[in-house]
Protein backbone atom coordinates (compact mmCIF):
# COMPACT_ATOMS: atom_id res chain seq x y z
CA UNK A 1 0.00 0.00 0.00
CA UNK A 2 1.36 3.55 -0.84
CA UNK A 3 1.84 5.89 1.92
CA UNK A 4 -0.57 8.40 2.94
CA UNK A 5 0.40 12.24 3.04
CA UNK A 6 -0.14 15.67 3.53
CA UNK A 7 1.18 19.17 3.21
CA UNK A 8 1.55 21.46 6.22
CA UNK A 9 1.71 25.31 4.54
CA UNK A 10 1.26 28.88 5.91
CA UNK A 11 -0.76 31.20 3.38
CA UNK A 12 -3.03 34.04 3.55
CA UNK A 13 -5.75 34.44 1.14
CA UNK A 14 -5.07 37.86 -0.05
CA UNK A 15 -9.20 38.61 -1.34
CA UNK A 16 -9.93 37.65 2.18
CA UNK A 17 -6.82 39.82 3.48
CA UNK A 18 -8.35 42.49 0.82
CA UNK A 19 -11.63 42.22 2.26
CA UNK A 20 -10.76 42.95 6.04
CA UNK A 21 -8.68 45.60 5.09
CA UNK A 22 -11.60 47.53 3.20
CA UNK A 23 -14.18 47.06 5.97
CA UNK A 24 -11.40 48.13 8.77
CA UNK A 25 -11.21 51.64 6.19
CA UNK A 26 -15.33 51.82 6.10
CA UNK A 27 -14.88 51.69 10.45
CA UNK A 28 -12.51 53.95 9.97
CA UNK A 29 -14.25 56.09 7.66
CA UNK A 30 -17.34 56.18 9.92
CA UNK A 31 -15.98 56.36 13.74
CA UNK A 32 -16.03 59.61 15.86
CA UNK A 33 -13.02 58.88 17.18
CA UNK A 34 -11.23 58.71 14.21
CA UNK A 35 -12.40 62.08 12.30
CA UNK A 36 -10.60 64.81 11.79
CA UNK A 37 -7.23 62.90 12.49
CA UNK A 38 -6.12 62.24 9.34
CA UNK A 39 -6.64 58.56 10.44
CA UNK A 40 -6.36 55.91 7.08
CA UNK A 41 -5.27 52.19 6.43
CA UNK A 42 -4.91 51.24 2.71
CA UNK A 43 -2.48 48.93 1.05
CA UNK A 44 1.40 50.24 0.20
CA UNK A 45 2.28 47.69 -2.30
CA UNK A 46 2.79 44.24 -0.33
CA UNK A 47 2.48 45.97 3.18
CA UNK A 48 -0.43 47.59 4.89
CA UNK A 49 0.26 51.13 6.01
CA UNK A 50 -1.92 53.18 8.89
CA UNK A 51 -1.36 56.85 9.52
CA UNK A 52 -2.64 59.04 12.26
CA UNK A 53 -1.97 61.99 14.08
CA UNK A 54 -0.88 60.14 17.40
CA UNK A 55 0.75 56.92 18.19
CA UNK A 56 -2.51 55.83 20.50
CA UNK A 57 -5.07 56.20 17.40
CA UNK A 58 -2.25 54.25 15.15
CA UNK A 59 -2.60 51.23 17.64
CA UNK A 60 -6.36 51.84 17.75
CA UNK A 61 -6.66 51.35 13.94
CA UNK A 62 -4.05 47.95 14.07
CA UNK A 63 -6.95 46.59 16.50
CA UNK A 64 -9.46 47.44 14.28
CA UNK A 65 -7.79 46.08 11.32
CA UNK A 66 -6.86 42.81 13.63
CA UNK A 67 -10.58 42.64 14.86
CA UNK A 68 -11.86 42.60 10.96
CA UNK A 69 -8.63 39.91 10.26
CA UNK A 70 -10.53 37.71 12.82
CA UNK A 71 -13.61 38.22 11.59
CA UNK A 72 -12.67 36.57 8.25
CA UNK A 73 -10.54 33.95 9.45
CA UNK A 74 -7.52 34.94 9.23
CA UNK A 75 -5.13 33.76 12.12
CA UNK A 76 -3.04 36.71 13.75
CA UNK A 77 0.13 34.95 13.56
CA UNK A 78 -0.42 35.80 9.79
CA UNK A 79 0.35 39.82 10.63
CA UNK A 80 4.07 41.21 11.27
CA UNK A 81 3.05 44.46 12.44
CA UNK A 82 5.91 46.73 13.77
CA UNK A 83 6.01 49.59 16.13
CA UNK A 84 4.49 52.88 14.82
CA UNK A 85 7.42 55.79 14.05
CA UNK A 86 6.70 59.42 13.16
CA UNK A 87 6.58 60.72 10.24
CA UNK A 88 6.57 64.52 9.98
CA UNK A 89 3.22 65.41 11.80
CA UNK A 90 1.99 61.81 11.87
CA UNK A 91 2.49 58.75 13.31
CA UNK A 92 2.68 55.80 10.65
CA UNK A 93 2.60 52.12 11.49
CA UNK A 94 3.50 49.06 8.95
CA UNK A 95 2.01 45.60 8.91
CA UNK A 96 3.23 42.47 6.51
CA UNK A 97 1.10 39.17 6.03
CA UNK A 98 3.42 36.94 6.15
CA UNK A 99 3.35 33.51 3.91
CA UNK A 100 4.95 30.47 3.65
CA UNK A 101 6.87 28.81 6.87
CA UNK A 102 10.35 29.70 7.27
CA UNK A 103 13.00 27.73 7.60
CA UNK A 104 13.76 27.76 11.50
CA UNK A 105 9.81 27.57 11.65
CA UNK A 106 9.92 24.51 9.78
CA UNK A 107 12.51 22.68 11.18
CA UNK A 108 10.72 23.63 14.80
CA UNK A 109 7.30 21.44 13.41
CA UNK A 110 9.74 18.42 11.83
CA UNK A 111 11.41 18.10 15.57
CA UNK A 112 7.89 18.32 17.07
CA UNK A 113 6.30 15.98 14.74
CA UNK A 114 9.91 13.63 15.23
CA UNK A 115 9.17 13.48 18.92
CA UNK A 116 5.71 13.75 19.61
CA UNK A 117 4.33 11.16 16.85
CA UNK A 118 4.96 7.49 15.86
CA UNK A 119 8.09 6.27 14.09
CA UNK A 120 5.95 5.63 11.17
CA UNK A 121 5.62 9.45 10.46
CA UNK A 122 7.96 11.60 8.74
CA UNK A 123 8.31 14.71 7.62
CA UNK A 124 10.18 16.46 4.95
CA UNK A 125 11.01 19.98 4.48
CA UNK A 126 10.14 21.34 0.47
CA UNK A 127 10.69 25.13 0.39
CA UNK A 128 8.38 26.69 2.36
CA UNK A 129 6.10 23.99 3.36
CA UNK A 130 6.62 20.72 4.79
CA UNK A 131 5.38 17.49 3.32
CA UNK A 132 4.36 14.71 6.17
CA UNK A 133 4.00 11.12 4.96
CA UNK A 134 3.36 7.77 6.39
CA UNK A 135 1.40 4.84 5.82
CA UNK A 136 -1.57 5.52 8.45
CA UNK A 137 -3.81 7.82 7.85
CA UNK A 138 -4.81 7.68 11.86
CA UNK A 139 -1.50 8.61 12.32
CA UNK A 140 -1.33 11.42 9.98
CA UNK A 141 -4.69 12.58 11.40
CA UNK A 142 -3.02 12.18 14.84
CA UNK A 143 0.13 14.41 13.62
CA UNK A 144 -2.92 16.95 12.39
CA UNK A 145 -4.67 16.98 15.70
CA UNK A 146 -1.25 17.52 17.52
CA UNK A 147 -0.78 20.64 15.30
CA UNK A 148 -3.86 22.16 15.78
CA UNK A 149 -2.98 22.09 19.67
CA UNK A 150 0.86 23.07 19.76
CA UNK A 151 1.63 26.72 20.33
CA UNK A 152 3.56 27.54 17.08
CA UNK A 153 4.26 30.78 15.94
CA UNK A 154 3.08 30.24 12.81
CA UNK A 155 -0.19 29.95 11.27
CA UNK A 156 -0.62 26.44 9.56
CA UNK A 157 -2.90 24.96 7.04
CA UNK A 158 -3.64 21.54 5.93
CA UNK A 159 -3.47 20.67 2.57
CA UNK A 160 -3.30 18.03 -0.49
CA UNK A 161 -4.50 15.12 2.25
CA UNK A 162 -3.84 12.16 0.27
């Protein structure tokens, strides 16, 4: 019998990304607290950029962003936001989605999945994604389920079950 498998990746789907970010500018757009402030989030080529006139209202709009990121199930560990810096008379802050699972990441989830699951199991590393294989589905099920609880800080998917 062939062996079972499955791909463990970390991606973002950017419509749903796109999605959050345009309701978090309607919120925006429509709060009291944020008029007259010059407050905005919009897109800066791959990263998200949010501008106010104080570092407090900056943070404010990150949690709404992060709030609307929930909302359509997107897993925080997705955004690198940084610390907000001033720029001339406002206070700019800059958030990444990150995708794919680096390469300390990776090798992190092969030692986990090594120790924690049966012999039977292994796991390869192929670029940014890792590629687990053996020839039990139960145990590959059990490798998912062990995932799903470990505190990584990464956000993994499950794909190409097999």
């Amino acid at each position: 019998m062939a062996d079972s498998s499955f791909d463990i990746v970390s991606k973002v789907d950017k419509m749903e990304a796109d999605n959050a970010l345009h309701q978090a500018q309607k919120e925006v757009e429509q709060r009291y607290d944020f008029k007259n402030i010059g407050a905005s989030i919009d897109w800066s080529g791959e990263k998200i950029l949010m501008k106010a006139n104080s570092e407090e209202r900056v943070k404010a709009i990150l949690e709404v962003f992060e709030a609307k990121l929930i909302k359509r199930g997107i897993s925080l560990r997705s955004l690198d936001a940084g610390e907000p810096f001033p720029s001339g008379k406002e206070y700019r802050l800059e958030a990444e989605l990150k995708n794919g699972i680096e390469q300390e990441a990776a090798k992190k989830i092969s030692k986990l999945i090594r120790d924690e699951s049966p012999k039977t199991v292994k796991s390869q590393i192929q670029g940014d994604e890792l590629r687990v294989s053996s020839k039990s589905r139960d145990d590959l099920q059990g490798v998912m389920a062990l995932l799903k609880s470990a505190d990584l800080e990464v956000a993994v998917q499950f794909i190409n079950f097999r």
